[in-house]
Protein backbone atom coordinates (compact mmCIF):
# COMPACT_ATOMS: atom_id res chain seq x y z
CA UNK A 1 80.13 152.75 39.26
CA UNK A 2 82.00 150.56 36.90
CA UNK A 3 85.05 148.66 37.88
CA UNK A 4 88.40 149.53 36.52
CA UNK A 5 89.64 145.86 37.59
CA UNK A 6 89.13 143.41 40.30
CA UNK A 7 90.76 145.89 43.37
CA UNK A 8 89.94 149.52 41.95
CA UNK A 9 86.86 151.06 41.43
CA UNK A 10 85.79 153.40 39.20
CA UNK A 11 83.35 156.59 41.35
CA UNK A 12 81.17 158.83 40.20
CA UNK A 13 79.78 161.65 41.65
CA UNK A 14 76.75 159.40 42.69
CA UNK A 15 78.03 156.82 44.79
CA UNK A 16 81.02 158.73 46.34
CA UNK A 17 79.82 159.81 49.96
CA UNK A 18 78.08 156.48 50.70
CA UNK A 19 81.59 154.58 49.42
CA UNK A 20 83.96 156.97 51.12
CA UNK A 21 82.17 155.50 54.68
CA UNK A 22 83.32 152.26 54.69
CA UNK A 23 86.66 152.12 56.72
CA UNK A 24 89.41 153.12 54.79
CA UNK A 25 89.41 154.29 51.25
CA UNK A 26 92.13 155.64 49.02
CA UNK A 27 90.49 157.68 46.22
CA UNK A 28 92.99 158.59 43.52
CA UNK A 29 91.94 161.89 42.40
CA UNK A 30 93.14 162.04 38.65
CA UNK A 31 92.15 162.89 34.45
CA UNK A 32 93.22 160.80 31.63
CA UNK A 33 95.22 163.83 30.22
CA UNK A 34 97.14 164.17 32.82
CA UNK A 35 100.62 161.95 32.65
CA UNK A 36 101.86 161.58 36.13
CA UNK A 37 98.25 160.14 36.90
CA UNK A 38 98.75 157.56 34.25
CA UNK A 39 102.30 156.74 35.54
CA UNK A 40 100.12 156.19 38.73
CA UNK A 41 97.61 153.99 37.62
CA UNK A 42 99.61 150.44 37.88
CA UNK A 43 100.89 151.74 41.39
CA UNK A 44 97.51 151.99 42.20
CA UNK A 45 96.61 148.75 40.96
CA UNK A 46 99.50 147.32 42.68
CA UNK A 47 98.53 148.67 46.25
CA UNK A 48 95.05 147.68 45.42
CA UNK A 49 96.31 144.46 45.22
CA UNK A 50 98.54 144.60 48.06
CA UNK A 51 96.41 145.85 50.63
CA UNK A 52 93.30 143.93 49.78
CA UNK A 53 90.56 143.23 52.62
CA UNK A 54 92.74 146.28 54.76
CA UNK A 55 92.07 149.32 52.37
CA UNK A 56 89.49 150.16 49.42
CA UNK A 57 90.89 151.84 46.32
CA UNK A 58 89.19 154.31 44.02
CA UNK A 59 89.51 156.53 41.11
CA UNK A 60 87.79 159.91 40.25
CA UNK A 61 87.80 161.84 37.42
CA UNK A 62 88.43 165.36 37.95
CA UNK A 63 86.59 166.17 34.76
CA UNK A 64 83.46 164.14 35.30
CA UNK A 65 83.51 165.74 39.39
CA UNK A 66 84.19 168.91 39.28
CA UNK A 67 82.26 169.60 42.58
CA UNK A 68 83.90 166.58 44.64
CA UNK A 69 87.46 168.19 43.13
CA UNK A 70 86.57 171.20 44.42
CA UNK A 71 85.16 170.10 47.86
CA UNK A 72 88.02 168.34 48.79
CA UNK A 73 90.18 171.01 47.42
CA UNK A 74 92.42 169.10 45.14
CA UNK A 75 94.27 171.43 43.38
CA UNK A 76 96.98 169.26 41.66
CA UNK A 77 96.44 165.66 40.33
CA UNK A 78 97.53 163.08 40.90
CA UNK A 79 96.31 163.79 44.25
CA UNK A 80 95.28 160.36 46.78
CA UNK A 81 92.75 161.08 49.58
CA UNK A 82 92.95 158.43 52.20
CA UNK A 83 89.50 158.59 54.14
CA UNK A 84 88.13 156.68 57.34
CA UNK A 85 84.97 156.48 57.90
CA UNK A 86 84.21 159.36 55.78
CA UNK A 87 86.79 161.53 57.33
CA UNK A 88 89.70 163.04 55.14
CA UNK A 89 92.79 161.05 57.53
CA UNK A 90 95.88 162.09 54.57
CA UNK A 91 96.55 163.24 51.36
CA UNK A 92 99.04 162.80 49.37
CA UNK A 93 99.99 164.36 45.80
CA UNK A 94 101.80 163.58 43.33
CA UNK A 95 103.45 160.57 41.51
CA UNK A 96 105.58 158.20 43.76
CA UNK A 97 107.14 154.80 43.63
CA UNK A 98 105.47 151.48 45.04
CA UNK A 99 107.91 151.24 48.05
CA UNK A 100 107.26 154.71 49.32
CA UNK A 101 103.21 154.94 48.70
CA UNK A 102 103.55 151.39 50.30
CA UNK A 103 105.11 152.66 53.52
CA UNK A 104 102.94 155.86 53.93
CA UNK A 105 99.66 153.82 53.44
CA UNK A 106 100.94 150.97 56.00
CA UNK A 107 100.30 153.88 58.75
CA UNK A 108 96.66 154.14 57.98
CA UNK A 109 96.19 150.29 58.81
C-alpha cells in the first residue's frame, strides 16, 4: 500500500479485506484512463480531508484488481463503495460535486 497523500490511500489487492474492516471506508473504485475519475480525484482528496478521524478514504485500480472490481460488481467507474465494518453500506457512481458527495457521505457518520 503506498499513500497517494496524507488522507487517501492507495489499495492493492493485498491489503483490501483487512482495510475495508475498520469502521467506515470510502474506496474510490477508478483507472487513470478514465476522465471522470480524474475529475474525482481532488473531490476525493477534499472529503478525505474533510471527514478526517470520521471516515477512511481509498483508491483502487480497476486494472491492477480485476477480481475486487468484479466482486463488488462495479461496472462503471468512477464508482465509491462506502463500507462499515466490512459490509458494503452505499455506493455511489459517478462524478459529483463536493457539496453533494459531502451531504450523501454525512449520512454514513
Amino acid at each position: 500500500m503506498t499513500q497517494i497523500n496524507s488522507c487517501v490511500e492507495d489499495l492493492s489487492g493485498k491489503g483490501f479485506e483487512e482495510r475495508i474492516k475498520k469502521n467506515i471506508v470510502v474506496v474510490d473504485f477508478f483507472a487513470e484512463w478514465c476522465m471522470p475519475c480524474v475529475m474525482m480525484s481532488p473531490v476525493i482528496e477534499d472529503m478525505a480531508e474533510k471527514f478526517l478521524g470520521k471516515i477512511d478514504f481509498c483508491k483502487i485500480n480497476i486494472d491492477e484488481n480485476e477480481k475486487i472490481a468484479s466482486k463488488f460488481n462495479v461496472m462503471s467507474i468512477p464508482t465509491l463503495i462506502i463500507f462499515k465494518k466490512g459490509k458494503e453500506a452505499g455506493r455511489i457512481t459517478g462524478s459529483l460535486p463536493n457539496d453533494i458527495l459531502e451531504e450523501k457521505l454525512r449520512k454514513f457518520i
